[in-house]
N, C-alpha and C. Protein backbone atom coordinates (compact mmCIF):
# COMPACT_ATOMS: atom_id res chain seq x y z
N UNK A 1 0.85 -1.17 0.00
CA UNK A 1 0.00 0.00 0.00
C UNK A 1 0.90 1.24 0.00
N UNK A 2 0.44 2.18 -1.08
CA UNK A 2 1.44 3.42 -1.25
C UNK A 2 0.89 4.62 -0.25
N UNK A 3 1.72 5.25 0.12
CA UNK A 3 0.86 6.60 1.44
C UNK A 3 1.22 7.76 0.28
N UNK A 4 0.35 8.28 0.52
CA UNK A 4 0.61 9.47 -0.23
C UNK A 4 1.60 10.63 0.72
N UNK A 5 2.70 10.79 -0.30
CA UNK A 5 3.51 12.08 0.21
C UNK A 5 3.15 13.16 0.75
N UNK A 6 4.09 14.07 1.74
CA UNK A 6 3.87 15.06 2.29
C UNK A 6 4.83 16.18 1.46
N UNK A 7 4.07 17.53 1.02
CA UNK A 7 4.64 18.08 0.23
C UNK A 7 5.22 19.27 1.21
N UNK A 8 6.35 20.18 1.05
CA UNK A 8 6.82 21.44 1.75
C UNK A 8 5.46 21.74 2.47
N UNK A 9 4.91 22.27 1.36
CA UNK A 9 3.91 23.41 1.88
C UNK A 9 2.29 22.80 1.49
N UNK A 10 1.83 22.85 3.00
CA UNK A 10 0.30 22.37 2.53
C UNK A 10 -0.32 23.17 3.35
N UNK A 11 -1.57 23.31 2.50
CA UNK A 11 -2.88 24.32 3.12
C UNK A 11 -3.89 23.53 3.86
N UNK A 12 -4.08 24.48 5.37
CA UNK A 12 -4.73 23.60 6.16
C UNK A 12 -5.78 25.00 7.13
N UNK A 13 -6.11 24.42 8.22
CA UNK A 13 -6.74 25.34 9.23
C UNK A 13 -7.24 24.84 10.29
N UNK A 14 -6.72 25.88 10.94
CA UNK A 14 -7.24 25.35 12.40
C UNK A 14 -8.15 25.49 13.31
N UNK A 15 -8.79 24.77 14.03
CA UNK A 15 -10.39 25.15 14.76
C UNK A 15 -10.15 24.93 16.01
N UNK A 16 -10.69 26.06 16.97
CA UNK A 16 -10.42 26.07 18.57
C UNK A 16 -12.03 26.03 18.86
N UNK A 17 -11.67 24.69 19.83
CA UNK A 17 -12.85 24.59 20.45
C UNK A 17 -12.99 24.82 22.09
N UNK A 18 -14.14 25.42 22.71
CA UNK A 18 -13.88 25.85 24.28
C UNK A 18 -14.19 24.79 25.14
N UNK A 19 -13.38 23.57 25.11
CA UNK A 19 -14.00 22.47 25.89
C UNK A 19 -13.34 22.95 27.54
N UNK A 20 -13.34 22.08 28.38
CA UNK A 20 -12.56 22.50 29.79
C UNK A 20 -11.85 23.20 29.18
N UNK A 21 -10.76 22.55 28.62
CA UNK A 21 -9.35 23.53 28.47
C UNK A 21 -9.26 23.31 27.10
N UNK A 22 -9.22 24.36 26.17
CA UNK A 22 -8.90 25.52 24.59
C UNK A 22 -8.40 23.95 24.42
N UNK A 23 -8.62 23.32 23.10
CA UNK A 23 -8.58 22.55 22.25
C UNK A 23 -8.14 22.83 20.82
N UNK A 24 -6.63 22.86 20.16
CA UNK A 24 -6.61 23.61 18.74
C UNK A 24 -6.05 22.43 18.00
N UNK A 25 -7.16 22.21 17.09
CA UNK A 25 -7.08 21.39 16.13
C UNK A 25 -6.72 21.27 14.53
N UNK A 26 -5.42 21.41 14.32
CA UNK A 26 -5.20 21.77 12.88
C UNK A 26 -5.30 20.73 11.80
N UNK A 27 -5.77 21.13 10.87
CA UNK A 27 -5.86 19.81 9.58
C UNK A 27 -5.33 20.25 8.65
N UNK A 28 -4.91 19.55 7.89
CA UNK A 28 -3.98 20.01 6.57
C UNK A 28 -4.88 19.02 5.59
N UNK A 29 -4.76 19.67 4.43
CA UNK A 29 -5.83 19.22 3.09
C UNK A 29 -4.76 18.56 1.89
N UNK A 30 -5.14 17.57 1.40
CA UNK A 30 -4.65 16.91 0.18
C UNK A 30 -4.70 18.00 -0.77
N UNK A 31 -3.91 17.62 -1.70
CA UNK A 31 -3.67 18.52 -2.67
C UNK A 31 -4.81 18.17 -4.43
N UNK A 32 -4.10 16.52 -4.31
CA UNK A 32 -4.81 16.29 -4.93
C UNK A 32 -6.25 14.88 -4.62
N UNK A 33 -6.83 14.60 -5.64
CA UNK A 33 -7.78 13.81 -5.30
C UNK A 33 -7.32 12.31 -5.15
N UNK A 34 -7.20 11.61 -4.34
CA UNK A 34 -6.53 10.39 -4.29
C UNK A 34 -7.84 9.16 -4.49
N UNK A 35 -7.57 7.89 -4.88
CA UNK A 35 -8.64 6.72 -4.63
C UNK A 35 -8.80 6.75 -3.96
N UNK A 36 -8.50 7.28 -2.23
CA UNK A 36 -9.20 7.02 -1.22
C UNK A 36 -10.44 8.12 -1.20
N UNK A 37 -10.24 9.16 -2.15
CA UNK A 37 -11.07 9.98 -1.92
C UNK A 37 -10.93 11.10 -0.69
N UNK A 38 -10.26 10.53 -0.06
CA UNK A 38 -9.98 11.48 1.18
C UNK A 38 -10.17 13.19 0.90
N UNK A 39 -9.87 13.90 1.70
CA UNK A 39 -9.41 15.36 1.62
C UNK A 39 -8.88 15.80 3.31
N UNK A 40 -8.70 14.76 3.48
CA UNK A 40 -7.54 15.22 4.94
C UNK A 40 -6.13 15.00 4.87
N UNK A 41 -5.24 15.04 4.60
CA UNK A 41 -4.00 14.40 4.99
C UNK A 41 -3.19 14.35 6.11
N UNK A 42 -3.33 15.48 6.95
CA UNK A 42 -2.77 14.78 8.63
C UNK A 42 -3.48 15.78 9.49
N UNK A 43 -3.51 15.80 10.64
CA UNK A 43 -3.99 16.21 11.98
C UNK A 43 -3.18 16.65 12.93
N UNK A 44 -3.12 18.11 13.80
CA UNK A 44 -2.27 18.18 14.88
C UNK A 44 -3.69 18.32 16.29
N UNK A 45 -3.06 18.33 17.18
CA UNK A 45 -3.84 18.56 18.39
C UNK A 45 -2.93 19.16 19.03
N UNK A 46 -3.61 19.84 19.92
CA UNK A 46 -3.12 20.63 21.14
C UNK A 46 -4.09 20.73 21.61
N UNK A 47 -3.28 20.78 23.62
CA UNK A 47 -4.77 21.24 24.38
C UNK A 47 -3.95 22.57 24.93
N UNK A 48 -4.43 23.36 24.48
CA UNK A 48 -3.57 25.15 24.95
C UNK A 48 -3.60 25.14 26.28
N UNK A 49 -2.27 25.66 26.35
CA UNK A 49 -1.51 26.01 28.10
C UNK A 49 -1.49 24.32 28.50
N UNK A 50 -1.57 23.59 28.19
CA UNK A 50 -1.57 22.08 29.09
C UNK A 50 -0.19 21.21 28.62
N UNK A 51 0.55 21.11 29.26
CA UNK A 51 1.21 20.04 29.01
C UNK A 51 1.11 18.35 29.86
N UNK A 52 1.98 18.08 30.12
CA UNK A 52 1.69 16.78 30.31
C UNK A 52 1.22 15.73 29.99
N UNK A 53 0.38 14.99 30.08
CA UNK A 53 -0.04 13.60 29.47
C UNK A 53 -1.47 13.87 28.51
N UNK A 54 -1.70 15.02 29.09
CA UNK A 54 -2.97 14.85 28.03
C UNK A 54 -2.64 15.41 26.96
N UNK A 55 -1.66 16.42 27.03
CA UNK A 55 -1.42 16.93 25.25
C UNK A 55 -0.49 15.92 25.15
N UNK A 56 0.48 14.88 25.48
CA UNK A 56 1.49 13.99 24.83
C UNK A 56 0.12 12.77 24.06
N UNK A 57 -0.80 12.54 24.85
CA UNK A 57 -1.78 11.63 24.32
C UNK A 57 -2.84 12.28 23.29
N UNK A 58 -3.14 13.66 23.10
CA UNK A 58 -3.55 14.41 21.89
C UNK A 58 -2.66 14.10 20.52
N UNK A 59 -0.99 14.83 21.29
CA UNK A 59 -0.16 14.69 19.97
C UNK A 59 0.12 13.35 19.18
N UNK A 60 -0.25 12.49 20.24
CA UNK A 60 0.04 10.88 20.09
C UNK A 60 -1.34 10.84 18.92
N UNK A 61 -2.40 10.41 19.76
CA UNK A 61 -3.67 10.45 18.86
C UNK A 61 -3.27 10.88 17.24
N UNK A 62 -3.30 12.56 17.02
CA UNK A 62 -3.20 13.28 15.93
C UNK A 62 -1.64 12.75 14.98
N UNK A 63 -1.33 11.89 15.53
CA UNK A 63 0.40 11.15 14.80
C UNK A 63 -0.78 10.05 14.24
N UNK A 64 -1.29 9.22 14.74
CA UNK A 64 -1.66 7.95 14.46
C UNK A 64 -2.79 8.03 13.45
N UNK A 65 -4.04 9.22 13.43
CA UNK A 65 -4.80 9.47 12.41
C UNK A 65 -4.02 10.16 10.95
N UNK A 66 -2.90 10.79 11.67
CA UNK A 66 -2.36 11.00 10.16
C UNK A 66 -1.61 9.83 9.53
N UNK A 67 -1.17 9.67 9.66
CA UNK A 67 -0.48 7.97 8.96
C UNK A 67 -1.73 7.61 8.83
N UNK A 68 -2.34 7.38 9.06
CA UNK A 68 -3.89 6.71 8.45
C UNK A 68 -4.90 6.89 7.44
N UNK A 69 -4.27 8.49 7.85
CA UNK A 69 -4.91 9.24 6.29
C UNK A 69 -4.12 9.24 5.55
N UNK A 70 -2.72 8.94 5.31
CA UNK A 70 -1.81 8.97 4.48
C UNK A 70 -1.54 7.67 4.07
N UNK A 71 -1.86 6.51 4.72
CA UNK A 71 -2.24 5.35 4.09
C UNK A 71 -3.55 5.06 3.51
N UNK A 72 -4.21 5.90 3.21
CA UNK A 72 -5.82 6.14 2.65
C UNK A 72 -6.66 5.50 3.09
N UNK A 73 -6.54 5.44 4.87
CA UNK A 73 -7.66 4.79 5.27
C UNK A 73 -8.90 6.01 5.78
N UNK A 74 -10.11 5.54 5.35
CA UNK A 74 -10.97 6.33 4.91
C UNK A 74 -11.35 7.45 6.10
N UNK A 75 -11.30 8.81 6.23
CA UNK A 75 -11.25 9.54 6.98
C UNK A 75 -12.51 9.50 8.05
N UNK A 76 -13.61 9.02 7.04
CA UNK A 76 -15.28 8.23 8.11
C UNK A 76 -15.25 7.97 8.71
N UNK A 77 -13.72 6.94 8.96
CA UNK A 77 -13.46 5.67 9.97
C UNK A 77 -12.91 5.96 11.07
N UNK A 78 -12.32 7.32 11.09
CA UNK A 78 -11.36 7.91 11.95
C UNK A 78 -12.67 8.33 12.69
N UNK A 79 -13.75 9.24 12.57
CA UNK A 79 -14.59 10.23 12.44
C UNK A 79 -15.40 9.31 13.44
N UNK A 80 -15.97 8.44 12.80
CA UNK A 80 -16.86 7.34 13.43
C UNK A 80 -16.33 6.49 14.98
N UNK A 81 -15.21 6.63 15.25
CA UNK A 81 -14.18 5.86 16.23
C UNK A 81 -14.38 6.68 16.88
N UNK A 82 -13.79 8.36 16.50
CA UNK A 82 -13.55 8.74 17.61
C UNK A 82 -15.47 8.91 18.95
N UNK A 83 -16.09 9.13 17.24
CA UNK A 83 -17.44 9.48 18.23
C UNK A 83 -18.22 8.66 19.04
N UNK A 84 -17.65 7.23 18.98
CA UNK A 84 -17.93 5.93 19.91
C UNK A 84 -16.93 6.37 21.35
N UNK A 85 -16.57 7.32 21.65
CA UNK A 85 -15.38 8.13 22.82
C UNK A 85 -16.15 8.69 23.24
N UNK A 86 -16.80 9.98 22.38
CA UNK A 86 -17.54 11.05 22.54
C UNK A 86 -17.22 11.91 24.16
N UNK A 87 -18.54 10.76 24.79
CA UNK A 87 -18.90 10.77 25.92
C UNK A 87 -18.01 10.19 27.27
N UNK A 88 -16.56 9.57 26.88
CA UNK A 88 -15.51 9.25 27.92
C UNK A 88 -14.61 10.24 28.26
N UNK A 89 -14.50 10.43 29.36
CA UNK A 89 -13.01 11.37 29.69
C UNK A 89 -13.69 12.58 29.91
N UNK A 90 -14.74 13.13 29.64
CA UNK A 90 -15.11 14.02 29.79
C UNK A 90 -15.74 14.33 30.89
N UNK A 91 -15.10 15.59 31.42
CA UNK A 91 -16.06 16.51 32.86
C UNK A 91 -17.17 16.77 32.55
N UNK A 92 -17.92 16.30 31.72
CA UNK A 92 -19.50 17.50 31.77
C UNK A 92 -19.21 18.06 30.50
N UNK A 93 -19.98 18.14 29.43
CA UNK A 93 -20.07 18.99 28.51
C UNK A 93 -19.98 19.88 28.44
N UNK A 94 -19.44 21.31 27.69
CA UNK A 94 -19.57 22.48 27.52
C UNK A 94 -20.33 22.74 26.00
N UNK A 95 -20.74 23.93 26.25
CA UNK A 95 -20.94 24.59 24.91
C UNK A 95 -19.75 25.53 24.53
N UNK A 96 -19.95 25.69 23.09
CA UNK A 96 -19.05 26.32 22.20
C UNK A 96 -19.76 26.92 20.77
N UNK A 97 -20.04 28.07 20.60
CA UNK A 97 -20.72 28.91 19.72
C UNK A 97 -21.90 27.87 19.83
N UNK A 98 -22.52 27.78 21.07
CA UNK A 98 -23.84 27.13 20.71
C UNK A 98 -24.06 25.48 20.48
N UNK A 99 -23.15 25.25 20.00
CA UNK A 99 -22.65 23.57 19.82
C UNK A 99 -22.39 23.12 20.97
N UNK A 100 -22.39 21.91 21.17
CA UNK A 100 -22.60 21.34 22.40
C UNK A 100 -21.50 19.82 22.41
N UNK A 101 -20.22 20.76 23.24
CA UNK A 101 -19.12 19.65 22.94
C UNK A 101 -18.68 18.60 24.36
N UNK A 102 -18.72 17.43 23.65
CA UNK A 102 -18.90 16.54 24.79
C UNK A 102 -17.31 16.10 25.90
N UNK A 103 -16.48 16.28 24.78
CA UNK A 103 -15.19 15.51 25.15
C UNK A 103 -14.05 16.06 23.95
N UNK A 104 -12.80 15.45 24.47
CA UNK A 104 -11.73 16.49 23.27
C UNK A 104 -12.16 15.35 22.45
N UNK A 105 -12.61 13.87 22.36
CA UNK A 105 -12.66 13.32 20.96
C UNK A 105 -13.58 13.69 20.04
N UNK A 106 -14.87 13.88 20.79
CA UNK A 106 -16.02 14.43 20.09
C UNK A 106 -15.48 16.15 18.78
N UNK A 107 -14.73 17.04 19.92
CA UNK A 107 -13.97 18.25 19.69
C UNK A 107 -13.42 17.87 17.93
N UNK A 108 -12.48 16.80 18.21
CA UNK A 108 -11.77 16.27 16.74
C UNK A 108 -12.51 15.24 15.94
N UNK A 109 -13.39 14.96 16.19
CA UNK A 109 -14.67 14.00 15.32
C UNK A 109 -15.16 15.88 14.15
N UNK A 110 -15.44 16.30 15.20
CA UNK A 110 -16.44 17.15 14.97
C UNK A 110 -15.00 18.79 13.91
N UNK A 111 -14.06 19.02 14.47
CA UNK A 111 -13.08 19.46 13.57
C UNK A 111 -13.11 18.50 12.37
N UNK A 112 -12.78 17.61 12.17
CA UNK A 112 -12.54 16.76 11.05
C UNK A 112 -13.72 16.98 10.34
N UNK A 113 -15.10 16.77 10.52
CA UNK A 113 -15.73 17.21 9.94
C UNK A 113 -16.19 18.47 9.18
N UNK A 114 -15.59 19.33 9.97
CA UNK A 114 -15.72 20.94 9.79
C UNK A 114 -14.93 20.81 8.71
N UNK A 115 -13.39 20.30 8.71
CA UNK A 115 -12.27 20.20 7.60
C UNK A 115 -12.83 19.90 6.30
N UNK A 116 -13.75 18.94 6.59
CA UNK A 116 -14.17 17.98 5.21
C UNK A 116 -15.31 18.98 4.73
N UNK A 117 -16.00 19.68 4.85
CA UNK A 117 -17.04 20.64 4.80
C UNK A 117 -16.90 21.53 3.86
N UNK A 118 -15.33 21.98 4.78
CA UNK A 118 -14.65 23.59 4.12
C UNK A 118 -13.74 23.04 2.99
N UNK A 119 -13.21 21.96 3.21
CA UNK A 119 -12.41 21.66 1.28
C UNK A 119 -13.23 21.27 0.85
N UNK A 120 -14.33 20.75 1.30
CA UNK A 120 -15.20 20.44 -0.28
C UNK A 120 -16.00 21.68 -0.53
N UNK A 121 -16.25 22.69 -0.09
CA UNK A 121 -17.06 23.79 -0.44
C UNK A 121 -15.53 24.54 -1.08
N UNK A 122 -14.52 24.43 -0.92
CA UNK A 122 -13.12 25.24 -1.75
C UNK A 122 -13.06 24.14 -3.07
N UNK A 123 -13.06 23.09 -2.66
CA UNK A 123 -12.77 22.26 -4.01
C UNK A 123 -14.03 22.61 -4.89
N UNK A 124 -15.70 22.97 -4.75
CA UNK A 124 -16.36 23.06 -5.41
C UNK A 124 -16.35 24.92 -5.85
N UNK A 125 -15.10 25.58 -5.87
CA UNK A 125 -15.13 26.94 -6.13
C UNK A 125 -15.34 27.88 -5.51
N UNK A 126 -16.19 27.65 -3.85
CA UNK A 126 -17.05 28.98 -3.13
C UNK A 126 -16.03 29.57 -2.59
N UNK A 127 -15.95 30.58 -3.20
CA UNK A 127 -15.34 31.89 -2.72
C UNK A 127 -15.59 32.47 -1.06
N UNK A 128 -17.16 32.59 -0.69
CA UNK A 128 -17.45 32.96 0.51
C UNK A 128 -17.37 31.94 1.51
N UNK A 129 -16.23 31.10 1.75
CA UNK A 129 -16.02 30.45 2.49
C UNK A 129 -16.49 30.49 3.68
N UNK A 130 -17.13 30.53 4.40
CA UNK A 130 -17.61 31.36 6.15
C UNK A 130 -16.55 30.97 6.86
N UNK A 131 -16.10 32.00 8.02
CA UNK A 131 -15.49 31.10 9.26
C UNK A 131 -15.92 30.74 9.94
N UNK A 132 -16.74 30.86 10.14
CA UNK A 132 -18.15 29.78 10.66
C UNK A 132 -19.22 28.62 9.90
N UNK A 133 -18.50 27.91 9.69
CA UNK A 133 -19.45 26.74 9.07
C UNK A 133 -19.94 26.10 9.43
């Protein structure tokens, strides 16, 4: 199985979510259209101001979904896993612009989705991209 390469420079974006503690989730976008179909190619996490085990187990996480997307395993699958989590690890839900976030996996279920949203509304031409989607 071939992974698709990582080029210098790739276009991506990042989404902060207000769970307990600032959650920044960056995704970087394929360039081109691969058989997997994908449009993710890797993932960072951070949990802002936190170090210790929970951002080493974020950065860990966001290592292991990218090799995954770079072996073209289907980004759904990532998406779908994490939201069987959702509801673990988590203090109590917060809201965030109204959205209602359960846990940092739910946080990156729910980024990943946002990702897949906004390149396919760029891959289909829209100019008025929102930063709010």
């Amino acid at each position: 199985m071939r992974r698709i390469k990582r080029e210098i420079i790739e276009n991506g974006i990042t989404i902060m979510y207000k769970t307990p503690r600032k959650i920044y989730i960056t995704v970087n976008f394929t360039k081109k259209i691969h058989k997997s179909n994908n449009k993710l190619l890797e993932i960072f996490i951070s949990i802002g101001k936190m170090g210790g085990e929970i951002n080493e187990l974020c950065e860990a996480l966001g290592r292991i979904i990218s090799v995954g997307l770079r072996y073209k395993i289907p980004e759904q699958e990532f998406i779908k896993q994490l939201k069987l989590f959702e509801r673990i690890g988590s203090r109590g839900h917060c809201y965030d612009n109204g959205e209602e976030i359960f846990s940092y996996y739910d946080a990156i279920a729910r980024a990943m989705e946002l990702a897949i949203e906004y390149k396919t509304n760029i891959d289909k031409g829209e100019q008025n991209v929102s930063n709010e989607l």
